[in-house]
Protein backbone atom coordinates (compact mmCIF):
# COMPACT_ATOMS: atom_id res chain seq x y z
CA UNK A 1 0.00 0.00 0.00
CA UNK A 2 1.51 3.12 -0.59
CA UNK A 3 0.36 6.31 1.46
CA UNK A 4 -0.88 9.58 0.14
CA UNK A 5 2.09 11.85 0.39
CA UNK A 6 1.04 15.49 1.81
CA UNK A 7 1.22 18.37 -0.69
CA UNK A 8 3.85 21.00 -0.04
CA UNK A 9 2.17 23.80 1.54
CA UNK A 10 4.80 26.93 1.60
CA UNK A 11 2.04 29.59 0.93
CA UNK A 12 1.71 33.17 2.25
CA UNK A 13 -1.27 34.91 2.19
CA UNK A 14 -1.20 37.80 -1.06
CA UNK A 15 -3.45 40.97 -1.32
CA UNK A 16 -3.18 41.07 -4.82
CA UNK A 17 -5.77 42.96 -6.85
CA UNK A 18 -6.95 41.66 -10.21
CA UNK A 19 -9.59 42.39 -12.86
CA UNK A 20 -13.10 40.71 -12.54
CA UNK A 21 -12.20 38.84 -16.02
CA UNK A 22 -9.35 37.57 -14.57
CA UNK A 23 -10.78 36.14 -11.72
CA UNK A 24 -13.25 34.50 -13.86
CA UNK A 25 -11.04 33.19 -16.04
CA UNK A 26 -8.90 31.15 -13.04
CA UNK A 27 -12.10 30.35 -11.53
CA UNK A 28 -13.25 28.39 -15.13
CA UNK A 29 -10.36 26.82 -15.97
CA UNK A 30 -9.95 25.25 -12.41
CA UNK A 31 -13.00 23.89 -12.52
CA UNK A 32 -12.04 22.78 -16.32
CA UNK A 33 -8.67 21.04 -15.22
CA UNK A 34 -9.51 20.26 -11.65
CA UNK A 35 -7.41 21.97 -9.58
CA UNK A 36 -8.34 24.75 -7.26
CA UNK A 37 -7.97 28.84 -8.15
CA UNK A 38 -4.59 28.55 -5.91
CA UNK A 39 -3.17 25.89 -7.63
CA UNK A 40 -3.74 27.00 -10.81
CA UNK A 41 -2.31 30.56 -10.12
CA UNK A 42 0.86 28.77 -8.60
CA UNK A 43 1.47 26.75 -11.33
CA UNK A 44 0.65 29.23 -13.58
CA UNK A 45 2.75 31.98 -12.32
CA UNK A 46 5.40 29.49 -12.36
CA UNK A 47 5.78 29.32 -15.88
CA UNK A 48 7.38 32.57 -15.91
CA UNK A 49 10.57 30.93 -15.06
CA UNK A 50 10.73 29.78 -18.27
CA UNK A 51 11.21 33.06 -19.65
CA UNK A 52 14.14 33.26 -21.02
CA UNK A 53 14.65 36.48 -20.96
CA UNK A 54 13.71 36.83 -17.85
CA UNK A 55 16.31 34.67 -16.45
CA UNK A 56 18.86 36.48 -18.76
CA UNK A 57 17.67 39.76 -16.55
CA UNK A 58 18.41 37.84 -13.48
CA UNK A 59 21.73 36.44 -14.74
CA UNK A 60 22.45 39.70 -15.80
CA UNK A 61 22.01 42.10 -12.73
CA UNK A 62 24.70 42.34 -10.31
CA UNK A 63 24.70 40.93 -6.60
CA UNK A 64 21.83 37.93 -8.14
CA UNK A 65 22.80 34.95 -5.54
CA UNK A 66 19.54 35.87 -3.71
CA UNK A 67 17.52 36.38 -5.95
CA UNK A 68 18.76 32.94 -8.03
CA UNK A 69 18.47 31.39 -4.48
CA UNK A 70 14.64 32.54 -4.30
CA UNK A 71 13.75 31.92 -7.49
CA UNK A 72 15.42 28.32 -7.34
CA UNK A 73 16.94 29.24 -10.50
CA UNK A 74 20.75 27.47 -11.62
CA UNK A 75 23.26 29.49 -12.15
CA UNK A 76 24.11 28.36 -15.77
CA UNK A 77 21.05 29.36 -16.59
């Protein structure tokens, strides 16, 4: 039997503000894919690390340990 491993819950509470449309638009496609409106957010949101040039920006500016540390990004990125 294998057990039901806990999800990793490192949240923090956000006061973002959004538009009504967006809202509605997580809301859907959670219900479409299953997940909640938090989930989907964080795994959205999380794409952004796959901007390249993005992580260039990082890579680029100087003093970025901590803020390749927070973003768990690799250096040789």
């Amino acid at each position: 039997m294998k057990f039901i491993e806990p999800k990793k819950r490192l949240e923090k509470k956000t006061d973002w503000r959004v538009s009504e449309h967006t809202k509605l638009t997580v809301k859907h496609y959670a219900e479409y894919t299953g997940y909640t409106e938090d989930e989907v957010v964080d795994i959205f949101l999380k794409n952004l690390l796959d901007d390249e040039k993005f992580t260039e920006w990082v890579n680029s500016k100087r003093r970025n340990k901590r803020i390749v540390q927070q973003l768990a990004l690799s250096e040789e990125i």
